[in-house]
Protein backbone atom coordinates (compact mmCIF):
# COMPACT_ATOMS: atom_id res chain seq x y z
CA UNK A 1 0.00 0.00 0.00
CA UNK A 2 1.40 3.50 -0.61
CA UNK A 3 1.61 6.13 1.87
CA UNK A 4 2.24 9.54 1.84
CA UNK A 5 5.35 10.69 3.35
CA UNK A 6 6.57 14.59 3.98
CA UNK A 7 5.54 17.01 1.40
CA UNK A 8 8.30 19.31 1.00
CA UNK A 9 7.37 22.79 -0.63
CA UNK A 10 10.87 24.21 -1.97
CA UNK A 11 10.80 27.99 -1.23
CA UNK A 12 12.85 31.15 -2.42
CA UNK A 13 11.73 33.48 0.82
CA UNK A 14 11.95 31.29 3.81
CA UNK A 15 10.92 33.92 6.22
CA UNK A 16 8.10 35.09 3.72
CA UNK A 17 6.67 31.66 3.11
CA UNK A 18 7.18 30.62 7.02
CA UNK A 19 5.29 33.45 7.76
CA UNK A 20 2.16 32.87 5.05
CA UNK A 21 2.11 29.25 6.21
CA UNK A 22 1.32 30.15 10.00
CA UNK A 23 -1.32 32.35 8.96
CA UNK A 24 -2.87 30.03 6.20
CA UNK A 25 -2.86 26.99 8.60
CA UNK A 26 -3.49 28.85 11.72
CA UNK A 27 -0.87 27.06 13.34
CA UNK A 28 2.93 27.42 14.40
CA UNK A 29 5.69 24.93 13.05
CA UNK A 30 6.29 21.34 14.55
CA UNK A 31 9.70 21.31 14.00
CA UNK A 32 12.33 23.32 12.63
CA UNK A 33 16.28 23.38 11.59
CA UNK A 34 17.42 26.82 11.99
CA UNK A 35 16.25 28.63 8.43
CA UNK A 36 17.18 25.86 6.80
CA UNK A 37 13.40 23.26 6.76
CA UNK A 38 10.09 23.82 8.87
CA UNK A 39 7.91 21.21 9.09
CA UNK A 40 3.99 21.50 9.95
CA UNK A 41 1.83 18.69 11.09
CA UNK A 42 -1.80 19.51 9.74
CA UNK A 43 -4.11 15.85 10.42
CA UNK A 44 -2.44 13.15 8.61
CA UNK A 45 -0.25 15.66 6.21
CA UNK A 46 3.18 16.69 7.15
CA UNK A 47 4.05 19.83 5.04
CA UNK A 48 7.56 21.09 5.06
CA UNK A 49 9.13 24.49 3.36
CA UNK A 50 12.47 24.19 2.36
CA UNK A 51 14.85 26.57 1.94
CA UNK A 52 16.36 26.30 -1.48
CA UNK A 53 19.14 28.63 -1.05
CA UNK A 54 20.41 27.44 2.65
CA UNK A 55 22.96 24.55 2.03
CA UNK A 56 24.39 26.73 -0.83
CA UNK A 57 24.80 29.84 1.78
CA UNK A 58 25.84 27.22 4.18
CA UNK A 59 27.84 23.97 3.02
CA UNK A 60 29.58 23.38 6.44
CA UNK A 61 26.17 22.90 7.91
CA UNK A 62 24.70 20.53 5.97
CA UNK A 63 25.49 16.71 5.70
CA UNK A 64 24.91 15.21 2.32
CA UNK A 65 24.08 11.87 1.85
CA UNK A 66 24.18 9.95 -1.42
CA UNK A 67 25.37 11.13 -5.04
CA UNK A 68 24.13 14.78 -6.07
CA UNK A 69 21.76 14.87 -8.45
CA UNK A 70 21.93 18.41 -10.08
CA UNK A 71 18.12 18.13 -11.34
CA UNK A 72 16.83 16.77 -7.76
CA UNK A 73 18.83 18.47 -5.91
CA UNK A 74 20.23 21.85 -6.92
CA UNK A 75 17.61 23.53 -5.31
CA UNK A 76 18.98 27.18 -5.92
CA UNK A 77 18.12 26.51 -9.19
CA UNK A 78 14.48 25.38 -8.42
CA UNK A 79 14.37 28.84 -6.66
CA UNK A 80 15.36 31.21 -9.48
CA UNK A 81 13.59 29.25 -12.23
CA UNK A 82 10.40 31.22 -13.22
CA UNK A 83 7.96 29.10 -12.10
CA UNK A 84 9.02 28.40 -8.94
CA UNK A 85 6.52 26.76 -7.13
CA UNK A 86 8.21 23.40 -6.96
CA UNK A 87 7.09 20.83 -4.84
CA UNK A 88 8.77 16.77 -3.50
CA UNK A 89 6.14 14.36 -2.75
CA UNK A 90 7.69 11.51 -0.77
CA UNK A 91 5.85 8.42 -1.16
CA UNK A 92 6.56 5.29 0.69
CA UNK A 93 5.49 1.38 0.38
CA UNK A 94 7.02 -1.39 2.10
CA UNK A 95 6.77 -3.70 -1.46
CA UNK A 96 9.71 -1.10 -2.51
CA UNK A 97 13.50 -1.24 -1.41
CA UNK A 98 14.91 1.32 -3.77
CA UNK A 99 14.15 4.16 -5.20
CA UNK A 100 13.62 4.67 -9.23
CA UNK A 101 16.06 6.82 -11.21
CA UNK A 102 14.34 8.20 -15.02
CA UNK A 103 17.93 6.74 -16.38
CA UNK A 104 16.15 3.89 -15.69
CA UNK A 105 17.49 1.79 -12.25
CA UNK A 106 17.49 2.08 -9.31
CA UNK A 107 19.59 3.44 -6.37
């Protein structure tokens, strides 16, 4: 069965969007790591903003894990494209053990 994970919202203006999100969802954040990810538990949804410019402003606080993937995971340029408003969905199921790559295989 598939389950939805965190929905991560990938934001330009982390104060800005931190801000709008209290006020739309009438709520303060769950958890946070300094400017860097806020996370809001609303029922059964987790929604997180992420800032997309942090780990480049600040590589010696952030761990990376895994290869990078400049089209998952250069988020500065997610930020400046013009149609910003990019969102991850994670989805998770216990039939799968790894996670598909378009090239075609999996990680």
């Amino acid at each position: 069965m598939l389950e939805t994970g965190l929905i991560y919202l990938i934001v330009r203006d982390f104060d800005q969007s931190l801000s709008f999100y209290k006020q739309l969802l009438e709520r303060n954040v769950s958890a946070q790591n300094k400017t860097r990810f806020a996370m809001f538990n609303v029922g059964d949804l987790c929604l997180c903003l992420l800032n997309g410019k942090f780990d480049a402003e600040h590589p010696d606080q952030v761990e990376l894990a895994g290869e990078f993937v400049p089209l998952y995971d250069d988020y500065v340029a997610v930020t400046e494209k013009q149609n910003s408003g990019k969102i991850v969905i994670n989805l998770s199921t216990p039939e799968v053990t790894g996670a598909y790559m378009p090239e075609g295989g999996l990680l």
